[in-house]
N, C-alpha and C. Protein backbone atom coordinates (compact mmCIF):
# COMPACT_ATOMS: atom_id res chain seq x y z
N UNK A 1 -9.18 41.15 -39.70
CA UNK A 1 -7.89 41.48 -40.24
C UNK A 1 -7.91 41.12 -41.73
N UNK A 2 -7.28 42.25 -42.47
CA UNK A 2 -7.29 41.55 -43.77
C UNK A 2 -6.52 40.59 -44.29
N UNK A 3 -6.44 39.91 -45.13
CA UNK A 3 -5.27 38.68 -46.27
C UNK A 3 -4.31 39.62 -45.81
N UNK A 4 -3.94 40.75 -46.42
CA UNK A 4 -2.59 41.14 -46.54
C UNK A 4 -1.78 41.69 -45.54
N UNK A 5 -2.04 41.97 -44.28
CA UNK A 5 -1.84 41.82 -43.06
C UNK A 5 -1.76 40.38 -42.30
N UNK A 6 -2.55 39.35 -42.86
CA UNK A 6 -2.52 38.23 -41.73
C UNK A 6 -0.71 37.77 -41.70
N UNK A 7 -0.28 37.25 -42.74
CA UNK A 7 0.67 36.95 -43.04
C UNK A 7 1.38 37.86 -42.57
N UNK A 8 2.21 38.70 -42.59
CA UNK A 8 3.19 39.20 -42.06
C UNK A 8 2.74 39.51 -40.55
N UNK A 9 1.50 39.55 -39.58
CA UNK A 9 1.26 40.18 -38.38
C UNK A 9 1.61 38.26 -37.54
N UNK A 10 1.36 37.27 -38.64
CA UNK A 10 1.92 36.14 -38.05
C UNK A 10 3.30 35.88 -38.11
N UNK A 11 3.96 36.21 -38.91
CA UNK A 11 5.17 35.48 -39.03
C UNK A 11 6.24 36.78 -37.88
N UNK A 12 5.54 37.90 -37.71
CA UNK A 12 6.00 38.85 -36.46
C UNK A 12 5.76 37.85 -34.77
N UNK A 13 4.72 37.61 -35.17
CA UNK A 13 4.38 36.84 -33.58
C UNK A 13 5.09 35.65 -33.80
N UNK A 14 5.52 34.47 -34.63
CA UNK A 14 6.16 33.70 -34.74
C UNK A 14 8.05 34.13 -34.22
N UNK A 15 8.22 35.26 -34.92
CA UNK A 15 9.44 35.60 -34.93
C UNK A 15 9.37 36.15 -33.62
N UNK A 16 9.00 36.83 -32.25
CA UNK A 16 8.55 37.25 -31.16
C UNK A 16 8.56 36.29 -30.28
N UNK A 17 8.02 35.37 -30.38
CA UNK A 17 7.75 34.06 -29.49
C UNK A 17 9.05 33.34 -28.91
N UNK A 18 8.86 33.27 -27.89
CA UNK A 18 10.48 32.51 -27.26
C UNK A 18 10.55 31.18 -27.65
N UNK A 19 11.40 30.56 -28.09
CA UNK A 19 12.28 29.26 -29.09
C UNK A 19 12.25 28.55 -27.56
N UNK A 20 11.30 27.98 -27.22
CA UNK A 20 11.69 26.73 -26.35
C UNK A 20 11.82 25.42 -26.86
N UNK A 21 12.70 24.85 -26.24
CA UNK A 21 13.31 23.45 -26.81
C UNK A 21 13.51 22.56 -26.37
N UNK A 22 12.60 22.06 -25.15
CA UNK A 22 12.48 21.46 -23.97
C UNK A 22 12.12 20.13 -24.75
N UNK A 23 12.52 19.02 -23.66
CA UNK A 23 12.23 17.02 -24.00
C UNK A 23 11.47 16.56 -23.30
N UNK A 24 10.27 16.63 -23.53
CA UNK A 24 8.70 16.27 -22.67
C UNK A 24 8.97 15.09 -21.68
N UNK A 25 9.91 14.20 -23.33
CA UNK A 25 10.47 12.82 -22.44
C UNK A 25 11.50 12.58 -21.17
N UNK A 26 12.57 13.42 -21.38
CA UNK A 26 13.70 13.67 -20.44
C UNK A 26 12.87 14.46 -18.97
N UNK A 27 11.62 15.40 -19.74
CA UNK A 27 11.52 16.16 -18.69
C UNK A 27 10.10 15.15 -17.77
N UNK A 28 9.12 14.24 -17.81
CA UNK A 28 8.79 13.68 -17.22
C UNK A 28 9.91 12.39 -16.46
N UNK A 29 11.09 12.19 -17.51
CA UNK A 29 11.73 11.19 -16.18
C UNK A 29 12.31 12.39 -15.14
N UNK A 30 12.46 13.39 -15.20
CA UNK A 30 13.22 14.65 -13.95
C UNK A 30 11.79 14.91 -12.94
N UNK A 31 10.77 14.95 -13.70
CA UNK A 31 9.61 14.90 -12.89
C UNK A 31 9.38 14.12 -11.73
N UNK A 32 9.73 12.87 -11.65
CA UNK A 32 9.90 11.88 -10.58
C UNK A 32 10.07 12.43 -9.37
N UNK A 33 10.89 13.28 -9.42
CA UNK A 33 11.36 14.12 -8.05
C UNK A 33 10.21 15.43 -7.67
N UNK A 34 9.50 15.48 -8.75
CA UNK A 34 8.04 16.73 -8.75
C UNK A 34 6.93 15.94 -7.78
N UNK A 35 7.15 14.52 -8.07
CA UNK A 35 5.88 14.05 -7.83
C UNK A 35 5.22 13.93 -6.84
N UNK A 36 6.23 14.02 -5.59
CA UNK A 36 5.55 13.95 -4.10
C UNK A 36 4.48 15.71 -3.93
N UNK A 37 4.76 16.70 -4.54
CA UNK A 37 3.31 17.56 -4.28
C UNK A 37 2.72 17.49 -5.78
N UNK A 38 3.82 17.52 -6.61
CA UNK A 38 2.66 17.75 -8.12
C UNK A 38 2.44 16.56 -8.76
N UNK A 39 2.74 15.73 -8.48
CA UNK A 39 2.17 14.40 -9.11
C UNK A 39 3.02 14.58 -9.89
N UNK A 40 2.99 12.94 -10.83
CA UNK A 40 3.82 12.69 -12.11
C UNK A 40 2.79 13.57 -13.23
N UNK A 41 1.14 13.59 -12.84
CA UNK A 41 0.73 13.85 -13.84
C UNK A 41 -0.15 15.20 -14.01
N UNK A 42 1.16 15.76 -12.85
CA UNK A 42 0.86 17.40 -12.62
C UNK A 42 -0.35 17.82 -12.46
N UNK A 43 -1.19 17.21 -11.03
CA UNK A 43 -1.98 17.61 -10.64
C UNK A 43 -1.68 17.06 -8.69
N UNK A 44 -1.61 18.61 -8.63
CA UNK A 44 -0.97 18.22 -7.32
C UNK A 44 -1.52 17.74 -6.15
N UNK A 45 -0.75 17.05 -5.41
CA UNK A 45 -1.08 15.82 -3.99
C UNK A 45 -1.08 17.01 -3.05
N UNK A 46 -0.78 18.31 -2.82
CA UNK A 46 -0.90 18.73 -1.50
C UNK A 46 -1.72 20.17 -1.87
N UNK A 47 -2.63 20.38 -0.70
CA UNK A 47 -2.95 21.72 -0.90
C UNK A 47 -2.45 22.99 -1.33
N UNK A 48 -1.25 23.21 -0.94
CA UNK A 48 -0.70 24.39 -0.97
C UNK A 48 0.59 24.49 -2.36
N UNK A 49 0.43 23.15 -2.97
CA UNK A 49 0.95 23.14 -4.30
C UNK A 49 0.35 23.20 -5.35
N UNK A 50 1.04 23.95 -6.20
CA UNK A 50 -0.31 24.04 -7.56
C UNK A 50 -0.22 23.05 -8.67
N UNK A 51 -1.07 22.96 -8.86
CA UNK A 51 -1.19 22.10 -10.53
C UNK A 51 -0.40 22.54 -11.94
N UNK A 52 0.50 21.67 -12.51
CA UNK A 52 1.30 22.08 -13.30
C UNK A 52 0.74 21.63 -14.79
N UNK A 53 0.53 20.75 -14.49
CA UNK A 53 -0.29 19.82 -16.10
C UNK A 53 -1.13 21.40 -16.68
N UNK A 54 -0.52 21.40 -18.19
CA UNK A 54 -1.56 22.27 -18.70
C UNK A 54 -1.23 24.21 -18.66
N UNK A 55 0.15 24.15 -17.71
CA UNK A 55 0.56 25.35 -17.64
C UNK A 55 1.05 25.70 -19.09
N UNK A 56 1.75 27.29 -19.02
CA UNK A 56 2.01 27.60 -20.40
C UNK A 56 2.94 27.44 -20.05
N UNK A 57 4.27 26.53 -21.13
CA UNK A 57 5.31 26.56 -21.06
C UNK A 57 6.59 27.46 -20.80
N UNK A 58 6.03 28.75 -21.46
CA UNK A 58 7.17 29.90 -20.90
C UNK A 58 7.08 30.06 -19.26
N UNK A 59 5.52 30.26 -18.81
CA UNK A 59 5.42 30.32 -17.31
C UNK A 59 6.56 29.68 -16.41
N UNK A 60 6.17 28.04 -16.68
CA UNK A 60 6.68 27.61 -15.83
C UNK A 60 8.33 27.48 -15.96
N UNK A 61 9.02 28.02 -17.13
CA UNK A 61 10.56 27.88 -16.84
C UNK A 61 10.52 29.55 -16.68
N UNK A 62 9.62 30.32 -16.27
CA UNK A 62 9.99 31.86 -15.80
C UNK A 62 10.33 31.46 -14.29
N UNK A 63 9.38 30.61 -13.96
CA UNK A 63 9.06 30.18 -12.12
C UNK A 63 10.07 29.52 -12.08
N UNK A 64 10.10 28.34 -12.30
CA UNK A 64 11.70 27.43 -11.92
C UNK A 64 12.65 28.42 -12.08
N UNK A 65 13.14 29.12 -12.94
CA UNK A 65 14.30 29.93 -13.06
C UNK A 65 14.29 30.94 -11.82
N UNK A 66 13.17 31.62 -11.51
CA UNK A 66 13.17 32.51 -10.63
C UNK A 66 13.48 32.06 -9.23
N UNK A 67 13.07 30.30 -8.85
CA UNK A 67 13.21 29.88 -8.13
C UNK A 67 14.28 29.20 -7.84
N UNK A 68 15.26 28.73 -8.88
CA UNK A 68 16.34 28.63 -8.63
C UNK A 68 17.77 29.75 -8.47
N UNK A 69 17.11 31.17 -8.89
CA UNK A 69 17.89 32.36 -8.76
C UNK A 69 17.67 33.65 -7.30
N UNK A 70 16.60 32.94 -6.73
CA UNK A 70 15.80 33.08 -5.85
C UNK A 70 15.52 34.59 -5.98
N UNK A 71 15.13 35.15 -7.09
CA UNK A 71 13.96 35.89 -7.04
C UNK A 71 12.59 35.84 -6.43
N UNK A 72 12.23 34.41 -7.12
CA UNK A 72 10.83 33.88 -6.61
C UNK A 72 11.46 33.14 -4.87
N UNK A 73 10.65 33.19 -4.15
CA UNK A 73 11.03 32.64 -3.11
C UNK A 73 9.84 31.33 -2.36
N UNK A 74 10.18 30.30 -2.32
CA UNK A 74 9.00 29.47 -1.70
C UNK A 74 10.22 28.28 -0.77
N UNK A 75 9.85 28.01 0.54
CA UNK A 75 10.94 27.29 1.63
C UNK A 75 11.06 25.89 0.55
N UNK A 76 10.15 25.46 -0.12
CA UNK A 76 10.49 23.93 -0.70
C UNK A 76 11.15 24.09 -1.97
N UNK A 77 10.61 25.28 -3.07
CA UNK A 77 10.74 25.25 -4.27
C UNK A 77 12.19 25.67 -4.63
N UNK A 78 12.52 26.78 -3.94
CA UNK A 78 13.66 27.35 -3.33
C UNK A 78 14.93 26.29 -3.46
N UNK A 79 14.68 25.30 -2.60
CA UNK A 79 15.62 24.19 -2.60
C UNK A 79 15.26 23.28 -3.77
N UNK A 80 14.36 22.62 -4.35
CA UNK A 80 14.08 21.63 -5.33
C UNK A 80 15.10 22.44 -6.47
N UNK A 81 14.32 23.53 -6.58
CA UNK A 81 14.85 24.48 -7.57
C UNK A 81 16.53 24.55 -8.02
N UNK A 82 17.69 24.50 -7.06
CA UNK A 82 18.58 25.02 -6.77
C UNK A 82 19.40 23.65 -7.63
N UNK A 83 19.35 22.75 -7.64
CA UNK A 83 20.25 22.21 -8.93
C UNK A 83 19.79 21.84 -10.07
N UNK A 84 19.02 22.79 -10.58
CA UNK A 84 18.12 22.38 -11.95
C UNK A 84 19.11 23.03 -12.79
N UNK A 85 19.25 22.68 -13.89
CA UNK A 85 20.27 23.24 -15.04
C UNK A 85 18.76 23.72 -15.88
N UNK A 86 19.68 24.54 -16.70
CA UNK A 86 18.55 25.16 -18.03
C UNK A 86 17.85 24.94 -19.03
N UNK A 87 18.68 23.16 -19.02
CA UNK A 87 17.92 22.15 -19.58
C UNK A 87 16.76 21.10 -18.76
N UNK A 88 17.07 20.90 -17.87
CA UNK A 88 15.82 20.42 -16.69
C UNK A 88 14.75 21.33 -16.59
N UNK A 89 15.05 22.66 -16.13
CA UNK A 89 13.89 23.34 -16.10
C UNK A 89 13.30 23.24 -17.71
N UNK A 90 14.10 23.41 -18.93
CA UNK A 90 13.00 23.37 -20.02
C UNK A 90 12.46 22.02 -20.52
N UNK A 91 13.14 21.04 -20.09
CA UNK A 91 12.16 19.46 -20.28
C UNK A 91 11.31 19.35 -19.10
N UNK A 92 11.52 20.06 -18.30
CA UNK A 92 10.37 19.89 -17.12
C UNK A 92 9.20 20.77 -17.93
N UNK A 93 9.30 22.17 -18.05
CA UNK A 93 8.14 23.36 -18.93
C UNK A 93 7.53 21.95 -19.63
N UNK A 94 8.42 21.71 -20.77
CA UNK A 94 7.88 20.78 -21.67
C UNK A 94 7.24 19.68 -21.55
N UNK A 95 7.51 18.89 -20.66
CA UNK A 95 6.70 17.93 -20.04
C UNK A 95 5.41 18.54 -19.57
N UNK A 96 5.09 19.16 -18.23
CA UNK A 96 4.27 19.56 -17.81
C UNK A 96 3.38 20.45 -18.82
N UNK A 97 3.91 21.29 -19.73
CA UNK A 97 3.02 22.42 -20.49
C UNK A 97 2.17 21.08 -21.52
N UNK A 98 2.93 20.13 -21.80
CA UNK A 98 2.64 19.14 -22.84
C UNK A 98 1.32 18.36 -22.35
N UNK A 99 0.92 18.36 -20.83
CA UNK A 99 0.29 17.41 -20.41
C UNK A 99 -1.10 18.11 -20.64
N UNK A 100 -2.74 17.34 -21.69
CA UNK A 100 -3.35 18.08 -21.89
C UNK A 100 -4.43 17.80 -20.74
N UNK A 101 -5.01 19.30 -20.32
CA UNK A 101 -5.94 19.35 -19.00
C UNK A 101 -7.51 19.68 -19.91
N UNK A 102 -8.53 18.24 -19.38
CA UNK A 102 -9.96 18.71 -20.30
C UNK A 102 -10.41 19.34 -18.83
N UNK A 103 -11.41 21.00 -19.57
CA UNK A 103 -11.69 21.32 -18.72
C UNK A 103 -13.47 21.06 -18.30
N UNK A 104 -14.19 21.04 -17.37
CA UNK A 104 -15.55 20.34 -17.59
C UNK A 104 -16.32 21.45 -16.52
N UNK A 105 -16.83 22.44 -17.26
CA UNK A 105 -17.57 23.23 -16.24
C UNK A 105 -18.83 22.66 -15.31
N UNK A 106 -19.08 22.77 -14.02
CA UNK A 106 -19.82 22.22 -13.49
C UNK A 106 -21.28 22.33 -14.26
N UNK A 107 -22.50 21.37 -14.24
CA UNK A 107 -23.28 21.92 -14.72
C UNK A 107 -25.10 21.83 -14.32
């Protein structure tokens, strides 16, 4: 890409990008209640739950939202989901997206 393109093709993707504004801090103390399948440190205790540490932050307040509007449908999440305000789900994103995952290919 050239100089005179970089600059404006960034400040488009900047301006594009969804404004999340989530409290990593607020959202690991709401986590407490995550922790029996995803752990506090979002790597989850049960098989059939996934690992959150390391997700992309928009993801996971697409999923909580969906799951508290029950688009998305799962028998546990469904209910966890259902008194999260719009600020929980985005200090939760934030917490969890915040948590960094090293990855170590087998070798």
């Amino acid at each position: 890409m050239t100089r005179s393109l970089a600059l404006p093709v960034a400040l488009l993707l900047a301006a594009t990008a969804p404004a999340l504004a989530g409290d990593a801090k607020a959202g690991r103390a709401k986590a407490v209640g995550c922790q029996a399948c995803h752990g506090l440190d979002g790597l989850s205790k049960l098989p059939d739950a996934p690992n959150l540490a390391g997700q992309v932050e928009p993801y996971l307040v697409k999923a909580l939202t969906e799951f508290r509007n029950g688009t998305r449908k799962n028998e546990v999440m469904s209910v966890a989901a259902q008194d999260l305000t719009d600020a929980d789900i985005e200090n939760l994103a934030a917490y969890y997206s915040g948590i960094q995952i090293d990855v170590i290919p087998p070798g």
